[in-house]
Protein backbone atom coordinates (compact mmCIF):
# COMPACT_ATOMS: atom_id res chain seq x y z
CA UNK A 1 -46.58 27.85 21.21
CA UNK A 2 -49.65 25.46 21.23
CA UNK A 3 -49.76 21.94 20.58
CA UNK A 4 -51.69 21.23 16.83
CA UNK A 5 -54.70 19.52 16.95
CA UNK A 6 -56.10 17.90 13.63
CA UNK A 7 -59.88 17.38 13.05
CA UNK A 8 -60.98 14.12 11.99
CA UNK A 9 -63.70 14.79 9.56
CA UNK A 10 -65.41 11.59 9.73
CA UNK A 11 -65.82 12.02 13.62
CA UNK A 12 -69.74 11.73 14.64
CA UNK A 13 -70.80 11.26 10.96
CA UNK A 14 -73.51 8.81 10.41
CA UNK A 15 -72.76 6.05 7.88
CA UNK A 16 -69.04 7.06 7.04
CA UNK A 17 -66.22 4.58 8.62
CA UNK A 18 -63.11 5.70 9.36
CA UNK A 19 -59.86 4.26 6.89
CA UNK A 20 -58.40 1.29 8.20
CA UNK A 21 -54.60 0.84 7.40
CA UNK A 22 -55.19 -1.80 4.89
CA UNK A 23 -57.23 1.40 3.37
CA UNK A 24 -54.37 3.97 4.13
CA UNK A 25 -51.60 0.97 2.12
CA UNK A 26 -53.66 1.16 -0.97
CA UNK A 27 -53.93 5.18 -0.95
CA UNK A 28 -50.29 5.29 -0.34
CA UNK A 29 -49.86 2.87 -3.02
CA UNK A 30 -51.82 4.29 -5.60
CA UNK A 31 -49.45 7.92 -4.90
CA UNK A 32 -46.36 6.12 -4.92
CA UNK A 33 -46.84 4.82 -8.17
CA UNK A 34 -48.82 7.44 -10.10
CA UNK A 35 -46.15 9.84 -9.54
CA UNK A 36 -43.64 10.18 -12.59
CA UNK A 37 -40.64 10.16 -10.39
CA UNK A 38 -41.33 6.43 -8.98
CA UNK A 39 -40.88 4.51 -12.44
CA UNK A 40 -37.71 6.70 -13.71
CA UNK A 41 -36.18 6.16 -10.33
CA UNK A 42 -37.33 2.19 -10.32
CA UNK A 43 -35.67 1.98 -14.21
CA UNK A 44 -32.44 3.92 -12.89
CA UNK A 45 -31.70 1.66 -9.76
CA UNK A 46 -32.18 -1.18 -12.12
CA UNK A 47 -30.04 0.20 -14.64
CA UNK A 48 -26.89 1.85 -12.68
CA UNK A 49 -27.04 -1.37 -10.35
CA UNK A 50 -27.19 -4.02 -12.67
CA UNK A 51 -25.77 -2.72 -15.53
CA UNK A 52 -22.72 -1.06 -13.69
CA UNK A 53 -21.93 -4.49 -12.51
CA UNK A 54 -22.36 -5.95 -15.70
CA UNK A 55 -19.68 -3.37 -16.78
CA UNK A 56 -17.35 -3.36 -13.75
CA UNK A 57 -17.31 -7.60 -14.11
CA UNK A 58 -16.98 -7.33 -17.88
CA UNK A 59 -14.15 -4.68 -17.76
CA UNK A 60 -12.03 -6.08 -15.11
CA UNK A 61 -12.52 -10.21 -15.51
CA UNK A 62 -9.26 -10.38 -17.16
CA UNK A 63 -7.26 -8.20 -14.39
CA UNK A 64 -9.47 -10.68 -11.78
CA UNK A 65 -8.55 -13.48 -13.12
CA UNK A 66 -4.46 -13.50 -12.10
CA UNK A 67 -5.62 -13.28 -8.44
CA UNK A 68 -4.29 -9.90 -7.43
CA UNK A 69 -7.41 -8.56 -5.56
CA UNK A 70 -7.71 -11.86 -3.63
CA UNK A 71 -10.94 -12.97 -2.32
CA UNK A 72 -12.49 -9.34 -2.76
CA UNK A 73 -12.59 -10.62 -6.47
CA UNK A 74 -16.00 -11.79 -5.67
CA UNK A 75 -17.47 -8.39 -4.41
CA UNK A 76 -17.68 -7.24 -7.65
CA UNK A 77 -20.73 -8.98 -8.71
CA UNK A 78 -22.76 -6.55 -6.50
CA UNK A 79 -20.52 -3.54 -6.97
CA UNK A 80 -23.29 -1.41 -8.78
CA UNK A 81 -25.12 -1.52 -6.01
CA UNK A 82 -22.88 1.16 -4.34
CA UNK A 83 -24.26 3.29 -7.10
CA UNK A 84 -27.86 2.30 -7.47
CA UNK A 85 -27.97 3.24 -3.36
CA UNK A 86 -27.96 6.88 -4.47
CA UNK A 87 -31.55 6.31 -6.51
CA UNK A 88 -32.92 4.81 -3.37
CA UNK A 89 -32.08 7.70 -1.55
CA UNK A 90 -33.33 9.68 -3.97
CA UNK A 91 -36.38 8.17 -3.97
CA UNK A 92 -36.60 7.83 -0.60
CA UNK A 93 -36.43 11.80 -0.06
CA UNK A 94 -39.22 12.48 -2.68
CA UNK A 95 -42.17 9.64 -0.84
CA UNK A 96 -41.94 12.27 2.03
CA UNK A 97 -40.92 15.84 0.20
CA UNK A 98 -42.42 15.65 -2.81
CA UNK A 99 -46.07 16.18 -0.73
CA UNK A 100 -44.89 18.56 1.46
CA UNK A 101 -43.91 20.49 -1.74
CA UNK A 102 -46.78 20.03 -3.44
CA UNK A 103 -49.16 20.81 -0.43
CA UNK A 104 -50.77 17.39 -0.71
CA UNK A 105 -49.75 16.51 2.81
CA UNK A 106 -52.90 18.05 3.72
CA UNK A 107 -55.03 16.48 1.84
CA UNK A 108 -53.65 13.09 2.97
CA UNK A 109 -53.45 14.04 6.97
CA UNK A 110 -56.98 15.23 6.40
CA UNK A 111 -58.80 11.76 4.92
CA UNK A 112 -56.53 10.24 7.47
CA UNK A 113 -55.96 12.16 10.68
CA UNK A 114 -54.08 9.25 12.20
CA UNK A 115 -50.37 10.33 11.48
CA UNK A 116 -48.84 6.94 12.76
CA UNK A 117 -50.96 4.89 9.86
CA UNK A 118 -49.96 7.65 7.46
CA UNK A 119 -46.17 7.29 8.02
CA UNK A 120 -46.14 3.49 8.41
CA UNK A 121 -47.97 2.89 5.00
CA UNK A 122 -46.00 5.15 3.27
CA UNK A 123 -42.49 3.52 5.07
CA UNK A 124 -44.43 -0.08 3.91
CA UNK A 125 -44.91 0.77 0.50
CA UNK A 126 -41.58 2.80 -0.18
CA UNK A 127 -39.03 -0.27 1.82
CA UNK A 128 -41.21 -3.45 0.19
CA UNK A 129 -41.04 -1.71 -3.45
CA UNK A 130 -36.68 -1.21 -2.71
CA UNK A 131 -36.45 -4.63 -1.29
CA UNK A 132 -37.69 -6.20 -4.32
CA UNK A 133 -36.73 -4.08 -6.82
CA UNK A 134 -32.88 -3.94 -5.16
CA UNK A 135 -32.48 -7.67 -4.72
CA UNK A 136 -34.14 -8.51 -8.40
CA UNK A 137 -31.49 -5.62 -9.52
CA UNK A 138 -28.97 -7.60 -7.70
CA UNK A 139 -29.68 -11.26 -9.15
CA UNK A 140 -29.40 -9.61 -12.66
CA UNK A 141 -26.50 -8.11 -11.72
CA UNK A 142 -24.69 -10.86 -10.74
CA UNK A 143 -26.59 -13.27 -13.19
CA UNK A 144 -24.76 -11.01 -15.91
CA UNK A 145 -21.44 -10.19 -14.20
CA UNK A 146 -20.93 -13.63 -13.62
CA UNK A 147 -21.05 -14.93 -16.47
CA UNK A 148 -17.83 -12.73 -17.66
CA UNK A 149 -15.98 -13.75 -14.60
CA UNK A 150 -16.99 -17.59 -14.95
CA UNK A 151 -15.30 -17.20 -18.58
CA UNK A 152 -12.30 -16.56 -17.21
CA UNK A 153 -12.46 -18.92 -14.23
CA UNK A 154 -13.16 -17.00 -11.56
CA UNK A 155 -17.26 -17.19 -11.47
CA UNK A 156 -18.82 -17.57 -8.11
CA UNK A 157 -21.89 -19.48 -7.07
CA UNK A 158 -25.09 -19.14 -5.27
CA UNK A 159 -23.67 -21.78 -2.94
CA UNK A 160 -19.99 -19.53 -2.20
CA UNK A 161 -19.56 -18.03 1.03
CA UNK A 162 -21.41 -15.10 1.42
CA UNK A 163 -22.69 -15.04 -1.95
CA UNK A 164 -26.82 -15.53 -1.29
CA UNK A 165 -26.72 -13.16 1.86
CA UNK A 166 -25.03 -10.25 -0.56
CA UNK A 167 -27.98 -10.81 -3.12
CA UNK A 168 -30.63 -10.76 -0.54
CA UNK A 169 -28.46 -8.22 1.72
CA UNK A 170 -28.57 -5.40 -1.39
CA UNK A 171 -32.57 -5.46 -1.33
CA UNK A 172 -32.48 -5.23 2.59
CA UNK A 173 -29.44 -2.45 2.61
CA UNK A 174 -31.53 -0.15 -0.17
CA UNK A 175 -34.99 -0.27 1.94
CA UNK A 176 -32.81 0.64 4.80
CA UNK A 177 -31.19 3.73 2.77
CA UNK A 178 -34.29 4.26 1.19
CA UNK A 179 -36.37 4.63 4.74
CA UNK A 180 -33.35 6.85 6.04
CA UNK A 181 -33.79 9.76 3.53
CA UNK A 182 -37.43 9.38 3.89
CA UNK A 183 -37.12 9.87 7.46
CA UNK A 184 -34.35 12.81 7.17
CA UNK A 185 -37.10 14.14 4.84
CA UNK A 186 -39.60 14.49 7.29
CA UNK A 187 -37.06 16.43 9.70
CA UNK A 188 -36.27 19.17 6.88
CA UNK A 189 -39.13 18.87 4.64
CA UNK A 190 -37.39 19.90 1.64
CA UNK A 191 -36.12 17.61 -1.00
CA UNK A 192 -32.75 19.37 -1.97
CA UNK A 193 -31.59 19.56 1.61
CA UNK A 194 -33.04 15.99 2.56
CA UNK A 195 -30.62 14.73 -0.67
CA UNK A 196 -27.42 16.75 0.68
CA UNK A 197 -27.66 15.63 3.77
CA UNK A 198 -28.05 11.97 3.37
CA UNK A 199 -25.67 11.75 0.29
CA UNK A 200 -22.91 13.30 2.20
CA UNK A 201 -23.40 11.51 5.18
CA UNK A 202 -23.32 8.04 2.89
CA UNK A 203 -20.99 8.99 0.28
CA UNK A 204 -18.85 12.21 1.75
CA UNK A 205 -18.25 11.87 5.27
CA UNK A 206 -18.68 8.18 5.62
CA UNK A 207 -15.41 8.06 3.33
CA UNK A 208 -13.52 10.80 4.85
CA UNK A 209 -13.80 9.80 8.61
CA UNK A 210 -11.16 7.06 7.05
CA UNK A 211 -8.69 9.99 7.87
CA UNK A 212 -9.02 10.46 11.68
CA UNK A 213 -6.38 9.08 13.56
CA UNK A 214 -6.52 6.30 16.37
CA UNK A 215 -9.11 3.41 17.42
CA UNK A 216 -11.65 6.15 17.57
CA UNK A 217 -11.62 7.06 14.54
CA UNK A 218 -11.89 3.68 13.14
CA UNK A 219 -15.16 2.97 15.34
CA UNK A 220 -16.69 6.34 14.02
CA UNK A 221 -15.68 4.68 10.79
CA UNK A 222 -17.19 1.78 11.14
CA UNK A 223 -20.48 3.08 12.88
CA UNK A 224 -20.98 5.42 9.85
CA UNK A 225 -24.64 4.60 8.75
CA UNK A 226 -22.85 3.86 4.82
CA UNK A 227 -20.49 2.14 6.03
CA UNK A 228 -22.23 -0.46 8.64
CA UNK A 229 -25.13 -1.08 6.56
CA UNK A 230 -23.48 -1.54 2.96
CA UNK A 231 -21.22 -4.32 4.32
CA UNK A 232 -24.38 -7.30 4.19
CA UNK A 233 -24.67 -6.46 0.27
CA UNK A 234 -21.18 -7.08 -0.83
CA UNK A 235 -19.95 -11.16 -0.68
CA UNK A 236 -16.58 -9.75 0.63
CA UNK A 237 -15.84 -6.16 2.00
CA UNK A 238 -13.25 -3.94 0.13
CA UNK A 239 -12.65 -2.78 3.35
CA UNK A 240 -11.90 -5.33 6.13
CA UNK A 241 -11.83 -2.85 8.59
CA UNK A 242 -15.74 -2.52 8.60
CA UNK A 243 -18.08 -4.42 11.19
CA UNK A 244 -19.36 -8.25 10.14
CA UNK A 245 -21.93 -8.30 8.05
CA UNK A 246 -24.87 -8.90 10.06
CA UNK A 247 -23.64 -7.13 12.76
CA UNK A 248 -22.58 -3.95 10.59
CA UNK A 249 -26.57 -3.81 9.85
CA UNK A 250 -27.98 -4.48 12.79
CA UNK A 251 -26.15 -0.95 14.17
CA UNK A 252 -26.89 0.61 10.06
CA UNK A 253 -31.29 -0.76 11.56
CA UNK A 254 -30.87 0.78 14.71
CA UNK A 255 -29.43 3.89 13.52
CA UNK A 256 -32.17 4.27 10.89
CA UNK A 257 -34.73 3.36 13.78
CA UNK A 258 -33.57 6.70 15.46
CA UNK A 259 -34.12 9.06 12.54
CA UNK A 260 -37.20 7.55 11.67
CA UNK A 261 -38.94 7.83 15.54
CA UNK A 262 -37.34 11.89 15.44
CA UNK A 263 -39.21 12.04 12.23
CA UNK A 264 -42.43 10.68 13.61
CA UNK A 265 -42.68 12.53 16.62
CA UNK A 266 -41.43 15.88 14.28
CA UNK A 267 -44.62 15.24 12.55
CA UNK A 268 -46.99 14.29 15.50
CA UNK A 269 -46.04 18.16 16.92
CA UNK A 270 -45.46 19.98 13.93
CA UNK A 271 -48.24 21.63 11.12
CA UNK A 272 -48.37 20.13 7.76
């Protein structure tokens, strides 16, 4: 088996310059937004994680407010966010399948041969558009769930413990999701598989390691990539059991770090 080479076309041609990144940004840009699937996932992440809260808050204020779940009361004002995650992923998947199905990862490895400038404008573009998009879902989210838990007492502020850092944590946690299917993606290059393995990982196995026995099995819990990143977007875990906060994502960064570097060199040695 050889090693691939690509051809830079613009190589020894008088007058043409090669793209810059700021160059490859706007051309990943202009693709991530042109394609139908961006806006319909954008208006369903907004929807299922705002709304949902809006829902949960509205639905369950009156059970909240006789203090039986304690201080995880407060955790509900970002609870669609455990839903919108799957739309991230979703999305996530597609920035990196979608062109491989399509056959316009040619194209794009051809106008820029420079795979490393590829993959970071696309990761740019895909975890910047999440982050904003998942903490502005968040805000309304809570904006609107808290005002049916403030009617019965219960409301929480911007200035309550933890509060702030789940707002701004559901933005970060979703561009981390977000970048780990699009990584996975470039490892099986298929958007079906890329979805079923992610989603299980997240939302199958990251539940069920709950059932192995011992301290071991409550690290493997805890060290799920679900599981330790999820914890900075929610004011108070459900599960107390789960790493701190910060700590829970640093692991839930370095763990995404991993994929994405096997996904980079995946691409570096293999054709488009």
């Amino acid at each position: 088996m050889t090693d691939t080479v690509t051809l830079d076309p613009h190589r020894h041609v008088p007058g043409v310059r090669r793209p810059g990144f700021a160059a490859t940004l706007r051309a990943e840009w202009i693709k991530f937004w042109t394609v139908r699937s961006t806006p319909w996932s954008v208006v369903a992440l907004v929807v299922l994680g705002a709304g949902l809260t809006v829902l949960v808050c509205a639905t369950s204020a009156d059970d909240l407010a006789d203090g039986s779940a304690g201080e995880a009361a407060g955790s509900f004002i970002t609870w669609g966010m455990t839903i919108a995650q799957i739309t991230a992923i979703v999305l996530g998947a597609l920035v990196v399948t979608s062109e491989y199905g399509t056959g316009m990862i040619r194209a794009t490895l051809a106008a820029t041969p420079h795979r490393g400038r590829v993959l970071a404008a696309k990761f740019a573009v895909l975890t910047g558009t999440l982050f904003v998009v998942g903490t502005v879902t968040a805000v309304l989210g809570y904006l609107g769930g808290n005002w049916f838990l403030a009617r019965e007492g219960i409301g929480v502020g911007l200035e309550d413990d933890g509060v702030l850092r789940a707002l701004l944590g559901s933005g970060l946690y979703l561009a981390g999701i977000g970048l780990f299917a699009a990584a996975v993606g470039l490892l099986v290059r298929h958007t079906a598989a890329a979805l079923a393995i992610v989603l299980a990982l997240v939302l199958v196995v990251g539940n069920m390691v709950l059932l192995l026995p011992g301290a071991w099995g409550e690290w493997v819990t805890k060290l799920m990539p679900g599981n330790a990143g999820s914890v900075v977007a929610t004011p108070v875990s459900f599960n107390p059991d789960l790493l701190e906060p910060w700590t829970g994502f640093a692991v839930f960064c370095a763990e995404v770090a991993v994929v994405v570097l096997a996904g980079y060199l995946v691409l570096r040695r293999r054709d488009a």
